[in-house]
N, C-alpha and C. Protein backbone atom coordinates (compact mmCIF):
# COMPACT_ATOMS: atom_id res chain seq x y z
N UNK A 1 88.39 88.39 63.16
CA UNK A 1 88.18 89.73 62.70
C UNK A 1 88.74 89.91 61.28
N UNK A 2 90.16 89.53 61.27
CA UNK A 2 90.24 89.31 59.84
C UNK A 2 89.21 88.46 58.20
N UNK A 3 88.93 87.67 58.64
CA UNK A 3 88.23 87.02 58.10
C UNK A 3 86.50 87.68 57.83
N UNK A 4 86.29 88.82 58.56
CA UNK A 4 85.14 89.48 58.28
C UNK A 4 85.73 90.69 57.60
N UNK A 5 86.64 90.91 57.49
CA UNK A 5 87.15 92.40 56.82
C UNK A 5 86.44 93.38 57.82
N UNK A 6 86.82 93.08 59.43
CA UNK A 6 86.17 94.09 60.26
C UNK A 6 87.47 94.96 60.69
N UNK A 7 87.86 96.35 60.60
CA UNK A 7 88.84 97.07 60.73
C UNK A 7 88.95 97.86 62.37
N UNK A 8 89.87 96.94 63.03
CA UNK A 8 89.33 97.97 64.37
C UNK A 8 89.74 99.43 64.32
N UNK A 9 89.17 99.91 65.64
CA UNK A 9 89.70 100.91 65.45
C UNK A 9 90.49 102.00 66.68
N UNK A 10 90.00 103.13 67.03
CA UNK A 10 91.20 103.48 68.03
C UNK A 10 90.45 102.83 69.44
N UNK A 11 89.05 102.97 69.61
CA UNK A 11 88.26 102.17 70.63
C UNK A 11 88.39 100.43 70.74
N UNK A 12 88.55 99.95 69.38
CA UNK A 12 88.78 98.26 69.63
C UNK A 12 90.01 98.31 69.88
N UNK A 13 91.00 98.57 69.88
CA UNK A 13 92.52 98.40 69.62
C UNK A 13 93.22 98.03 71.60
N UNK A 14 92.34 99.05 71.83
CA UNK A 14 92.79 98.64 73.82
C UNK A 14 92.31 97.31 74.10
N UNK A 15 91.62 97.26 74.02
CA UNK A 15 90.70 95.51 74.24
C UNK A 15 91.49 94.82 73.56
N UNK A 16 91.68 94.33 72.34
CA UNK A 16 92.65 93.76 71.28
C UNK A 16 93.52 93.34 72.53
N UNK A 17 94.79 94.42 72.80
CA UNK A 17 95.97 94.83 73.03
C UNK A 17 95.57 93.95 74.32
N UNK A 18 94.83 94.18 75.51
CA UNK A 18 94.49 94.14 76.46
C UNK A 18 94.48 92.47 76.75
N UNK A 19 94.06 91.62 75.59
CA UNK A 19 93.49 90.72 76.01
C UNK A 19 95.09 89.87 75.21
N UNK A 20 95.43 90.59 74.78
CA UNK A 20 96.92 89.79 74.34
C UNK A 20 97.84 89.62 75.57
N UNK A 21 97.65 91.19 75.98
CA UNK A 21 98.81 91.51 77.76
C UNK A 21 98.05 90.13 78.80
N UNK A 22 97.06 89.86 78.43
CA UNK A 22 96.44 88.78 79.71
C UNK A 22 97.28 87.51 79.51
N UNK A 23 97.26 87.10 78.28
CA UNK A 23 98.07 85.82 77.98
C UNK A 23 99.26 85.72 77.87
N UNK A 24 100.06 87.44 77.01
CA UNK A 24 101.31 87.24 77.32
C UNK A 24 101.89 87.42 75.83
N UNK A 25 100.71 87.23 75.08
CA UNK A 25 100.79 87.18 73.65
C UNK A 25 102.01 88.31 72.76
N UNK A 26 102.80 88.27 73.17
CA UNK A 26 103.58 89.17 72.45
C UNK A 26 103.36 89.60 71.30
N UNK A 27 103.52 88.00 70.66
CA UNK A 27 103.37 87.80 69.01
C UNK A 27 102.15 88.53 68.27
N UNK A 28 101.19 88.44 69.17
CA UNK A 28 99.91 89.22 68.34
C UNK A 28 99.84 90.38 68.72
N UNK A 29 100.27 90.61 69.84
CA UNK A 29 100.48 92.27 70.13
C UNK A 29 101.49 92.82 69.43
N UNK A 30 102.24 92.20 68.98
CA UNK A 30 103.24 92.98 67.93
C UNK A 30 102.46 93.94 66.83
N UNK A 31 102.06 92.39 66.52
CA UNK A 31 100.91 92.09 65.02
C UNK A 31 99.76 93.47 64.87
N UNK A 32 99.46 93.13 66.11
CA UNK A 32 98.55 94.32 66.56
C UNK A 32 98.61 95.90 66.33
N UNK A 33 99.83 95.79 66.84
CA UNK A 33 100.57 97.19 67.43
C UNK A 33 100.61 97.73 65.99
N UNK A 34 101.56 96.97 65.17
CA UNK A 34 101.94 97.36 63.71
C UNK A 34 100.86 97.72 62.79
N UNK A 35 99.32 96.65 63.13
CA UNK A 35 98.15 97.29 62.66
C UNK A 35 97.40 98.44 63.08
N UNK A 36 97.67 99.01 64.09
CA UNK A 36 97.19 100.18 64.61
C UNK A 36 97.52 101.43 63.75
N UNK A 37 99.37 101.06 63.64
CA UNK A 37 100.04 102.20 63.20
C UNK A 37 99.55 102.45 61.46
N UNK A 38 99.31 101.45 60.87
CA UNK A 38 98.85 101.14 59.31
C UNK A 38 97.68 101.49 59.47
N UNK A 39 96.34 101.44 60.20
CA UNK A 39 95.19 102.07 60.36
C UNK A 39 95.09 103.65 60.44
N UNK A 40 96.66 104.10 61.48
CA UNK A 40 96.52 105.10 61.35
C UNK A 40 95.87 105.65 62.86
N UNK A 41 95.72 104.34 63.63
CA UNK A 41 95.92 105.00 65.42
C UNK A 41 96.75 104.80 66.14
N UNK A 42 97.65 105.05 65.53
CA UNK A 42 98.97 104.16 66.18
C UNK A 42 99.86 105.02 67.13
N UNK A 43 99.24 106.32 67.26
CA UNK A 43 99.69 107.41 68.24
C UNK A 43 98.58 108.04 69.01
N UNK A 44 97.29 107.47 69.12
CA UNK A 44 96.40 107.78 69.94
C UNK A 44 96.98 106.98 71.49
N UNK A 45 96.92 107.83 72.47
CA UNK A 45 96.94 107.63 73.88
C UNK A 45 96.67 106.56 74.56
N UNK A 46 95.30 105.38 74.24
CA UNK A 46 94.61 105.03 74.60
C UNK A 46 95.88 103.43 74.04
N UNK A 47 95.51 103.41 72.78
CA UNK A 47 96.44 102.50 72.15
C UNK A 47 97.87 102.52 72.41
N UNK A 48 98.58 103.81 72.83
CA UNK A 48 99.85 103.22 73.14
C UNK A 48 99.94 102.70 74.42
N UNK A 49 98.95 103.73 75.13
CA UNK A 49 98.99 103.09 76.68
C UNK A 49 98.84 101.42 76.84
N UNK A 50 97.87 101.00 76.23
CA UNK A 50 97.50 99.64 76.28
C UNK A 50 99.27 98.73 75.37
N UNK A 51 99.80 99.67 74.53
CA UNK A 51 101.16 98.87 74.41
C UNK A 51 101.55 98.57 75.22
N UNK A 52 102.17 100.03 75.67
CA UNK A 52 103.21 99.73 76.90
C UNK A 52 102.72 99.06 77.84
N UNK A 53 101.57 98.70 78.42
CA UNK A 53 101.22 97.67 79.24
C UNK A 53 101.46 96.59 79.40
N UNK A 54 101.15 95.64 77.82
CA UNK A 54 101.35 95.01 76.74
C UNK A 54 103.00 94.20 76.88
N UNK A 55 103.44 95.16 76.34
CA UNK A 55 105.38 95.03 76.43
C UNK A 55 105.82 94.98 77.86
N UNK A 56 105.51 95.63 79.32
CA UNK A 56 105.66 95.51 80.26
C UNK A 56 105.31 94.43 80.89
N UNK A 57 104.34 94.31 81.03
CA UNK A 57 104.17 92.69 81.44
C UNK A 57 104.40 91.59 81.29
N UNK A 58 104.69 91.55 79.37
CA UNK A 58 105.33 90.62 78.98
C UNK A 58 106.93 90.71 78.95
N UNK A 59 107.67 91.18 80.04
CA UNK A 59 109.13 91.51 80.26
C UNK A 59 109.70 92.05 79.10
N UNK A 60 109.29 93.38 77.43
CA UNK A 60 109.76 93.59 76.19
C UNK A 60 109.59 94.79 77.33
N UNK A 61 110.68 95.46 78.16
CA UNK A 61 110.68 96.51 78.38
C UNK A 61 111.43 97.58 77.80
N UNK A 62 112.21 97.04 76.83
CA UNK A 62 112.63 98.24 75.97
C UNK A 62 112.04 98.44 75.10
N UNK A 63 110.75 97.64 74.59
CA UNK A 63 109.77 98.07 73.74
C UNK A 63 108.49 98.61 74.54
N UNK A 64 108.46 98.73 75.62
CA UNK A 64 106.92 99.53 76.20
C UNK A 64 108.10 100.80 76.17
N UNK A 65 109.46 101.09 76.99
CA UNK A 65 109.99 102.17 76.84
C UNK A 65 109.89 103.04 75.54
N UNK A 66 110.43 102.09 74.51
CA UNK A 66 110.08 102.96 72.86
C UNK A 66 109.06 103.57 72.81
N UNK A 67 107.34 102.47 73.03
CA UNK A 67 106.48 103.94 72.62
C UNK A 67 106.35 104.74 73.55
N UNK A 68 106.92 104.45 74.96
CA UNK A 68 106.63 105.37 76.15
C UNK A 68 107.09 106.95 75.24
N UNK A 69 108.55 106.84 74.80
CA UNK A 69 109.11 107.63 74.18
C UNK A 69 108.58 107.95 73.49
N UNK A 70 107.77 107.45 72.57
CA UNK A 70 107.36 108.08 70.77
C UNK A 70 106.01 108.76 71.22
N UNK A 71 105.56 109.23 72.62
CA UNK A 71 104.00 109.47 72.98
C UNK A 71 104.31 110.91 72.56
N UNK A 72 103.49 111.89 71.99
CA UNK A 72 102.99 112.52 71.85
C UNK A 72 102.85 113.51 72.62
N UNK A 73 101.16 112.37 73.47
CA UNK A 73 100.74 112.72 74.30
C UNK A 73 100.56 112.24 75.33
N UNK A 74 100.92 111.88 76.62
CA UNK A 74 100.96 111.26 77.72
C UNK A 74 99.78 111.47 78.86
N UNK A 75 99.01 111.08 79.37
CA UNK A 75 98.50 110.63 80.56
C UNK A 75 98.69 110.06 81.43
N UNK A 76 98.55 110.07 83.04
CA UNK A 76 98.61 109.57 83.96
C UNK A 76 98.32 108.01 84.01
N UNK A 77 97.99 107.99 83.36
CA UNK A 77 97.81 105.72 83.08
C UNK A 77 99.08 105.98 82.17
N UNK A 78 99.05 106.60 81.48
CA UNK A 78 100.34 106.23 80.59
C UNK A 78 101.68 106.31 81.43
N UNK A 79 102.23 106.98 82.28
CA UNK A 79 103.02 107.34 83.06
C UNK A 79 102.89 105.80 84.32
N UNK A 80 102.13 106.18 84.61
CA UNK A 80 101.86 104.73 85.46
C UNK A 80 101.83 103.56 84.82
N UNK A 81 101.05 103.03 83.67
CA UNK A 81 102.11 101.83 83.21
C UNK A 81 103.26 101.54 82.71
N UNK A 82 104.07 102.60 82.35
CA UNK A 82 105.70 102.70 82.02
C UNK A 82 106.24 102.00 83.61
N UNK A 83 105.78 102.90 84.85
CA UNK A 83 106.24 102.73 86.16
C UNK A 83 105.84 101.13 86.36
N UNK A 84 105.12 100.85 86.15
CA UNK A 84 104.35 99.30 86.63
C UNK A 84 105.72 98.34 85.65
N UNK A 85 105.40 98.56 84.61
CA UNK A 85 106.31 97.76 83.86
C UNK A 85 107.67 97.83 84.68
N UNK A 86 108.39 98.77 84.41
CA UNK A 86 110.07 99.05 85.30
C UNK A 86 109.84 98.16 86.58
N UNK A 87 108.94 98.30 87.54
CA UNK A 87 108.88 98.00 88.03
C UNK A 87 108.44 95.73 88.48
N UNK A 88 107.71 95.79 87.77
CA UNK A 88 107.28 94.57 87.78
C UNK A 88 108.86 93.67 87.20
N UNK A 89 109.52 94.86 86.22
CA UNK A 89 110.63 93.90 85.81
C UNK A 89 111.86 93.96 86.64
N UNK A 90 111.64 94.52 87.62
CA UNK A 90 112.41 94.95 89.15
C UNK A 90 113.50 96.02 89.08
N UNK A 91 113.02 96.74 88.03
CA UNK A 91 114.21 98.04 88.05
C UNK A 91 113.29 99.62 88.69
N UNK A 92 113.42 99.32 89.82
CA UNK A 92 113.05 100.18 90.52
C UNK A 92 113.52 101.97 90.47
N UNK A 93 114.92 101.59 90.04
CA UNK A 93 115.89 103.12 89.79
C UNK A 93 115.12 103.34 88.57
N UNK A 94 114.48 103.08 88.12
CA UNK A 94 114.02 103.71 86.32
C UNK A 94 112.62 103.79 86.80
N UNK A 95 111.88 102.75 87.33
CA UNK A 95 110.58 103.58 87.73
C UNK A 95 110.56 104.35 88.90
N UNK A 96 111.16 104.67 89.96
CA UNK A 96 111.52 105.76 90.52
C UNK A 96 111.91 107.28 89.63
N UNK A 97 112.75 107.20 88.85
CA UNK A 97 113.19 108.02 88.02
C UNK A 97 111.75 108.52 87.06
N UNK A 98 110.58 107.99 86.65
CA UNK A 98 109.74 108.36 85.96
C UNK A 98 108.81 108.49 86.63
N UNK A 99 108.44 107.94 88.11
CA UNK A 99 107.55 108.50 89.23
C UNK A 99 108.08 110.37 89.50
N UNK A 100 109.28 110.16 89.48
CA UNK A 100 109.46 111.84 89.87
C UNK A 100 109.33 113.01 89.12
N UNK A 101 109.42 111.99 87.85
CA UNK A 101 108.79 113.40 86.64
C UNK A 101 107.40 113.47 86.52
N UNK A 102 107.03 112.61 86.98
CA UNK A 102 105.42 112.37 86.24
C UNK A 102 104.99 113.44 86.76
N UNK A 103 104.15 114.64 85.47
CA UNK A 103 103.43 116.26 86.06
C UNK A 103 102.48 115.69 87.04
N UNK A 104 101.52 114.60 86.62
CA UNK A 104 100.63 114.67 87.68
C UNK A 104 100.68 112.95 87.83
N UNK A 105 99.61 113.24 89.44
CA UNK A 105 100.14 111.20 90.01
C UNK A 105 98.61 111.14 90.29
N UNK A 106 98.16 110.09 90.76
CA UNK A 106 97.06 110.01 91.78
C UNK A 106 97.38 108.61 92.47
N UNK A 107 96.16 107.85 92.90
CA UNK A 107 96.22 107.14 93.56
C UNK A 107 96.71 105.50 93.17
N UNK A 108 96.17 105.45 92.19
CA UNK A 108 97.17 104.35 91.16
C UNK A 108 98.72 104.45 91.11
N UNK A 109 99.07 105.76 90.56
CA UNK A 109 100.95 105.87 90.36
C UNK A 109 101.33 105.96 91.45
N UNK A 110 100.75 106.29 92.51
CA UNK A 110 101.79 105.84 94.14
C UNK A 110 101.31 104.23 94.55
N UNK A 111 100.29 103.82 94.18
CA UNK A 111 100.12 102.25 94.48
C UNK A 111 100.92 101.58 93.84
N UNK A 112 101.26 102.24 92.62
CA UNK A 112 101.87 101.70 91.72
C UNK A 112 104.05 101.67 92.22
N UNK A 113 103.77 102.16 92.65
CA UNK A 113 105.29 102.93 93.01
C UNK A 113 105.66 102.25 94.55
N UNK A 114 104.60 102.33 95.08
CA UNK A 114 104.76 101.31 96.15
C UNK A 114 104.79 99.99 96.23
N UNK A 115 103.68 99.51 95.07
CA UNK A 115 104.22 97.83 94.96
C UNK A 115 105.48 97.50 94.68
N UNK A 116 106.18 98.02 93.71
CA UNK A 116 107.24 98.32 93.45
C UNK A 116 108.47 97.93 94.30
N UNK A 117 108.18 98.76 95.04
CA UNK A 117 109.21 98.02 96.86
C UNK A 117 108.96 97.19 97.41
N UNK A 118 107.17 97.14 97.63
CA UNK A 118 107.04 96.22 98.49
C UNK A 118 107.66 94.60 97.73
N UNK A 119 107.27 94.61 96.85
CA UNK A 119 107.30 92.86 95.75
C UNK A 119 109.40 92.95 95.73
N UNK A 120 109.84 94.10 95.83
CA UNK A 120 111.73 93.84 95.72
C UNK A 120 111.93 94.05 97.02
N UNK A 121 111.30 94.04 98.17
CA UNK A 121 111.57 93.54 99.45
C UNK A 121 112.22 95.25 100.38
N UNK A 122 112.18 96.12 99.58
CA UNK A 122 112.98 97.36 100.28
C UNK A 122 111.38 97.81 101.18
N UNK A 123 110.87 97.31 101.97
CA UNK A 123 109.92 98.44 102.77
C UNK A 123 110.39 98.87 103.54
N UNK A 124 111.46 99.83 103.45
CA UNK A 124 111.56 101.03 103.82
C UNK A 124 111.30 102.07 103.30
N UNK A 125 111.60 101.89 102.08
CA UNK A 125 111.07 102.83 100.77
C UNK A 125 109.97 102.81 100.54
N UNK A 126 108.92 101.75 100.24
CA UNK A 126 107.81 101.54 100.33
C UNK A 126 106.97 102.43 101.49
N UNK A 127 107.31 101.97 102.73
CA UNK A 127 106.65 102.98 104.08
C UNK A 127 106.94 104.40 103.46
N UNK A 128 108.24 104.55 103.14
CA UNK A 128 108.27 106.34 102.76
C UNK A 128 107.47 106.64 102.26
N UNK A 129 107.02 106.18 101.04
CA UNK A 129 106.89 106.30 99.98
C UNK A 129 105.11 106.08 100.53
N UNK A 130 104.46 105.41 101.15
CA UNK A 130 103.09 105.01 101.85
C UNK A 130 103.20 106.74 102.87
N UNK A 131 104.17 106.69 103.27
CA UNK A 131 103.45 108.32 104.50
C UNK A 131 103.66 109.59 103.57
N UNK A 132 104.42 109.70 102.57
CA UNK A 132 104.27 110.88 101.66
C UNK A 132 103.07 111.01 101.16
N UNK A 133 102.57 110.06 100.41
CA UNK A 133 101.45 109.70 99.35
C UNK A 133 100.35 110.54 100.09
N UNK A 134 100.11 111.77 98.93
CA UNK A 134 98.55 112.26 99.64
C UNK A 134 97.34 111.72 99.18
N UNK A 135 97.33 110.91 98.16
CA UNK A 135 96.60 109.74 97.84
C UNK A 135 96.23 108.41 98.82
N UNK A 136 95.66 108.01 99.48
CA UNK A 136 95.75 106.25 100.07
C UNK A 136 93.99 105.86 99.88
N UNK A 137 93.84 104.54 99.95
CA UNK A 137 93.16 103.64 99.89
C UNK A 137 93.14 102.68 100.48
N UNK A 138 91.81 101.63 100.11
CA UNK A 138 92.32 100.22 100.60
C UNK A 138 93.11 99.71 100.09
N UNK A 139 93.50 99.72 99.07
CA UNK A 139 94.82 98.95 98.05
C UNK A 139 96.00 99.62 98.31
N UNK A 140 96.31 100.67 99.08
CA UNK A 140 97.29 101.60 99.50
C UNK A 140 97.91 100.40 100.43
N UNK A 141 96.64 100.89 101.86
CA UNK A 141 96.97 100.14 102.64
C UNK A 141 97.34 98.56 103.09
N UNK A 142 96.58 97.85 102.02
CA UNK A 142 96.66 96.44 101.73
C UNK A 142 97.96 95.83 101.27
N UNK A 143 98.30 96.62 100.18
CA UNK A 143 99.63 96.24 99.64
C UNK A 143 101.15 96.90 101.01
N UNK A 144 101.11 97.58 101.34
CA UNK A 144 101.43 97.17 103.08
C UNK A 144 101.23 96.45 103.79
N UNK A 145 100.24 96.31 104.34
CA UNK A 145 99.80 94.79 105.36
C UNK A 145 100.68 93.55 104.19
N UNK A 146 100.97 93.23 103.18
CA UNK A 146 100.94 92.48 102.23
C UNK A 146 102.42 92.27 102.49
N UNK A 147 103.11 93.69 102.32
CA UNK A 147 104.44 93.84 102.46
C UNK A 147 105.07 93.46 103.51
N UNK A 148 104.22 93.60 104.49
CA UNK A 148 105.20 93.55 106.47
C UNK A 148 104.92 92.23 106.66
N UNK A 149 103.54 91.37 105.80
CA UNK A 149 103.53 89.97 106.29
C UNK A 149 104.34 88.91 105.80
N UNK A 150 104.71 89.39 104.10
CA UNK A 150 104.86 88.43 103.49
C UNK A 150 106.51 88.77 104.24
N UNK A 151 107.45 89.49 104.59
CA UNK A 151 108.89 89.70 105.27
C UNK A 151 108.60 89.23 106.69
N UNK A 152 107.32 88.74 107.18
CA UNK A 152 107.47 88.32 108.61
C UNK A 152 107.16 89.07 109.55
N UNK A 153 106.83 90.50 109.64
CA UNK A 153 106.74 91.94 110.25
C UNK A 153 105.37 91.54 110.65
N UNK A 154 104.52 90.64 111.38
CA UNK A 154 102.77 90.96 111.41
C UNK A 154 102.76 91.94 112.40
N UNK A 155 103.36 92.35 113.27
CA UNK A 155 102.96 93.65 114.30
C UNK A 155 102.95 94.73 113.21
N UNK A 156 103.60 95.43 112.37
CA UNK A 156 103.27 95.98 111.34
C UNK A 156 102.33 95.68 110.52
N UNK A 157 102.45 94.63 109.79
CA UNK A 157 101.39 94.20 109.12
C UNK A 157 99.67 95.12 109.47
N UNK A 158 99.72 94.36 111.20
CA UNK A 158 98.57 94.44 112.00
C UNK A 158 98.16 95.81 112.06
N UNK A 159 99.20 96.74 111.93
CA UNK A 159 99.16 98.37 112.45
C UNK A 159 98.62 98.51 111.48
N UNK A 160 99.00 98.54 109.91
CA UNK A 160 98.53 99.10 109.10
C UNK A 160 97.50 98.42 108.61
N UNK A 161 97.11 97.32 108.78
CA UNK A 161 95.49 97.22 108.43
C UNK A 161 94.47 97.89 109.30
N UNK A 162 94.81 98.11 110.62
CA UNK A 162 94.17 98.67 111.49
C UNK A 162 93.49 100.50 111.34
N UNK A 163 94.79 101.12 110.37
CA UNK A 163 94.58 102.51 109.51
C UNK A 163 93.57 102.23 108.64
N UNK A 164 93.54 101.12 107.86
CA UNK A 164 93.08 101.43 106.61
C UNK A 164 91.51 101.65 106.26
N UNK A 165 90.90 102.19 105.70
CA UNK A 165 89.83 102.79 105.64
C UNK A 165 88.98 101.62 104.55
N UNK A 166 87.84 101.59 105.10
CA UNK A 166 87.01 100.62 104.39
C UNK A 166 87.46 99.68 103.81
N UNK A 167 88.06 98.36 104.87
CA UNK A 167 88.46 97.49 104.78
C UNK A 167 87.67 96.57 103.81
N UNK A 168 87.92 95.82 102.82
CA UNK A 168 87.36 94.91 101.77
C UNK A 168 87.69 93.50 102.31
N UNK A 169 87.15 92.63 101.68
CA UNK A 169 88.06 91.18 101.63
C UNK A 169 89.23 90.70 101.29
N UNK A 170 89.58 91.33 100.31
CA UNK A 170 91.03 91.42 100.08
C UNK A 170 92.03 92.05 101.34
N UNK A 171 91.87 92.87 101.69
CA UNK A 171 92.33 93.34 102.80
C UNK A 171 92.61 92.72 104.06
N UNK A 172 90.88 91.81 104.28
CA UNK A 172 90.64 91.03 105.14
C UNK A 172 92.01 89.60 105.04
N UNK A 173 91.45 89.12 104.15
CA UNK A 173 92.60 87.34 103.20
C UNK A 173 93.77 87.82 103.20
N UNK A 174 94.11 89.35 103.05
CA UNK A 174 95.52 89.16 103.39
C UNK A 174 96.07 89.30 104.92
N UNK A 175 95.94 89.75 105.81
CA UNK A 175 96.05 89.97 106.82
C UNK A 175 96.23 88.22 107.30
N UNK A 176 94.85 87.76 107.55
CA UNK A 176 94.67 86.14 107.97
C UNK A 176 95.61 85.79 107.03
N UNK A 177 96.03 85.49 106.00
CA UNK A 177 96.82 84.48 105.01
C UNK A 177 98.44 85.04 106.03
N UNK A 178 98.56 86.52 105.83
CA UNK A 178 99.49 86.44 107.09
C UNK A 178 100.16 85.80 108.00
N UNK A 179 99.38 86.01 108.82
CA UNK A 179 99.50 85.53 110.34
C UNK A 179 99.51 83.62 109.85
N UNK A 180 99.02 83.50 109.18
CA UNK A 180 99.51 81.77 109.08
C UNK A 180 100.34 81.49 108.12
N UNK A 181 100.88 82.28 107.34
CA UNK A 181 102.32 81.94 106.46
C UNK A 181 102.91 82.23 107.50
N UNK A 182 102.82 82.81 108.43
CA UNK A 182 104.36 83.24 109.76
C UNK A 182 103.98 82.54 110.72
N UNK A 183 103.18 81.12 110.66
CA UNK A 183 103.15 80.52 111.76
C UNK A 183 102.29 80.98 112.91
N UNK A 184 100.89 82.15 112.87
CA UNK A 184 100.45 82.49 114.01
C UNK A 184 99.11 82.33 113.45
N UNK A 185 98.47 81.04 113.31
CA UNK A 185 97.07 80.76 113.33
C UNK A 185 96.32 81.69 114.18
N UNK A 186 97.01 81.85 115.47
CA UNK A 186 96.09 82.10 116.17
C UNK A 186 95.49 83.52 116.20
N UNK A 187 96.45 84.22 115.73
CA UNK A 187 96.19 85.66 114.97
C UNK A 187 95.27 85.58 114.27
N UNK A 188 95.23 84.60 113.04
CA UNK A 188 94.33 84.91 112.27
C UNK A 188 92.81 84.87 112.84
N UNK A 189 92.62 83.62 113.83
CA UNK A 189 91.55 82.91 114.56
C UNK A 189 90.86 84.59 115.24
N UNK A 190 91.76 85.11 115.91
CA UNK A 190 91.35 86.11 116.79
C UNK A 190 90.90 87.11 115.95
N UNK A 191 91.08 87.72 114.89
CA UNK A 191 90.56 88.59 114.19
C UNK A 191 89.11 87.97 113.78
């Protein structure tokens, strides 16, 4: 892109950003980031969101926090990838703490809030946090079944795939992958 003198802009800049967070690319998402702000979109929504994604995944969580901070203007993806990040980097008390402010949630920021527990092993919090939610899905429910199998729980596991509404394949592979990481082929066989 350089080399054509092609200037992105606030629409190329997520993709850019996006495809740096896949690899991990810090270095060019820096690069990136700093060109946004010199273009002059460097506080559009869309582009910071895709930072903080960016910095979260790649464990720079006091840099997705910074622009979390410098937003403007915030959205519900924006709020939810601050939470994903905290979370993915296992500080659950800080994305807890920004799940409870967030004005508005949907079905992503409680999936989001629930992986959260489930992946740091507390499902207890997680279940809370699954029967509050007036949001659920298959990915609601999945990342439960996910949670009770991968701790050994398949009678749980089993319950809550059994709730879940328009079961997918994913849903399906985890359940079976289940029951035979805990030693019960035959679970899986019988489903």
């Amino acid at each position: 892109m350089k080399r054509s003198d092609a200037v992105p802009d606030k629409f190329k800049y997520p993709s850019l950003i996006k495809a740096c967070s896949k690899e991990c690319a810090v270095k060019e998402g820096v690069a990136l980031h700093g060109s946004a702000v010199r273009c002059g979109v460097g506080s559009d929504v869309f582009v910071m969101t895709s930072l903080i994604d960016l910095y979260g995944k790649c464990g720079e969580i006091l840099c997705a926090r910074k622009v979390f901070d410098e937003m403007r203007e915030r959205n519900v993806v924006s709020w939810t990838a601050m939470i994903v990040g905290y979370a993915s980097f296992g500080d659950l008390v800080e994305a807890r703490k920004l799940f409870d402010k967030m004005p508005e949630k949907n079905v992503m920021s409680w999936n989001a809030i629930i992986s959260g527990y489930v992946k740091c092993g507390d499902l207890k919090t997680a279940r809370k946090m699954f029967d509050e939610s007036p949001y659920r899905n298959v990915v609601s429910f999945t990342i439960m079944t996910d949670g009770y199998a991968k701790w050994g729980d398949m009678a749980s596991a089993r319950f809550v795939f059994e709730e879940a509404p328009g079961k997918d394949v994913v849903a399906w592979a985890v359940l079976i992958s289940g029951y035979v990481q805990n030693g019960q082929p035959n679970g899986a066989l019988k489903i």
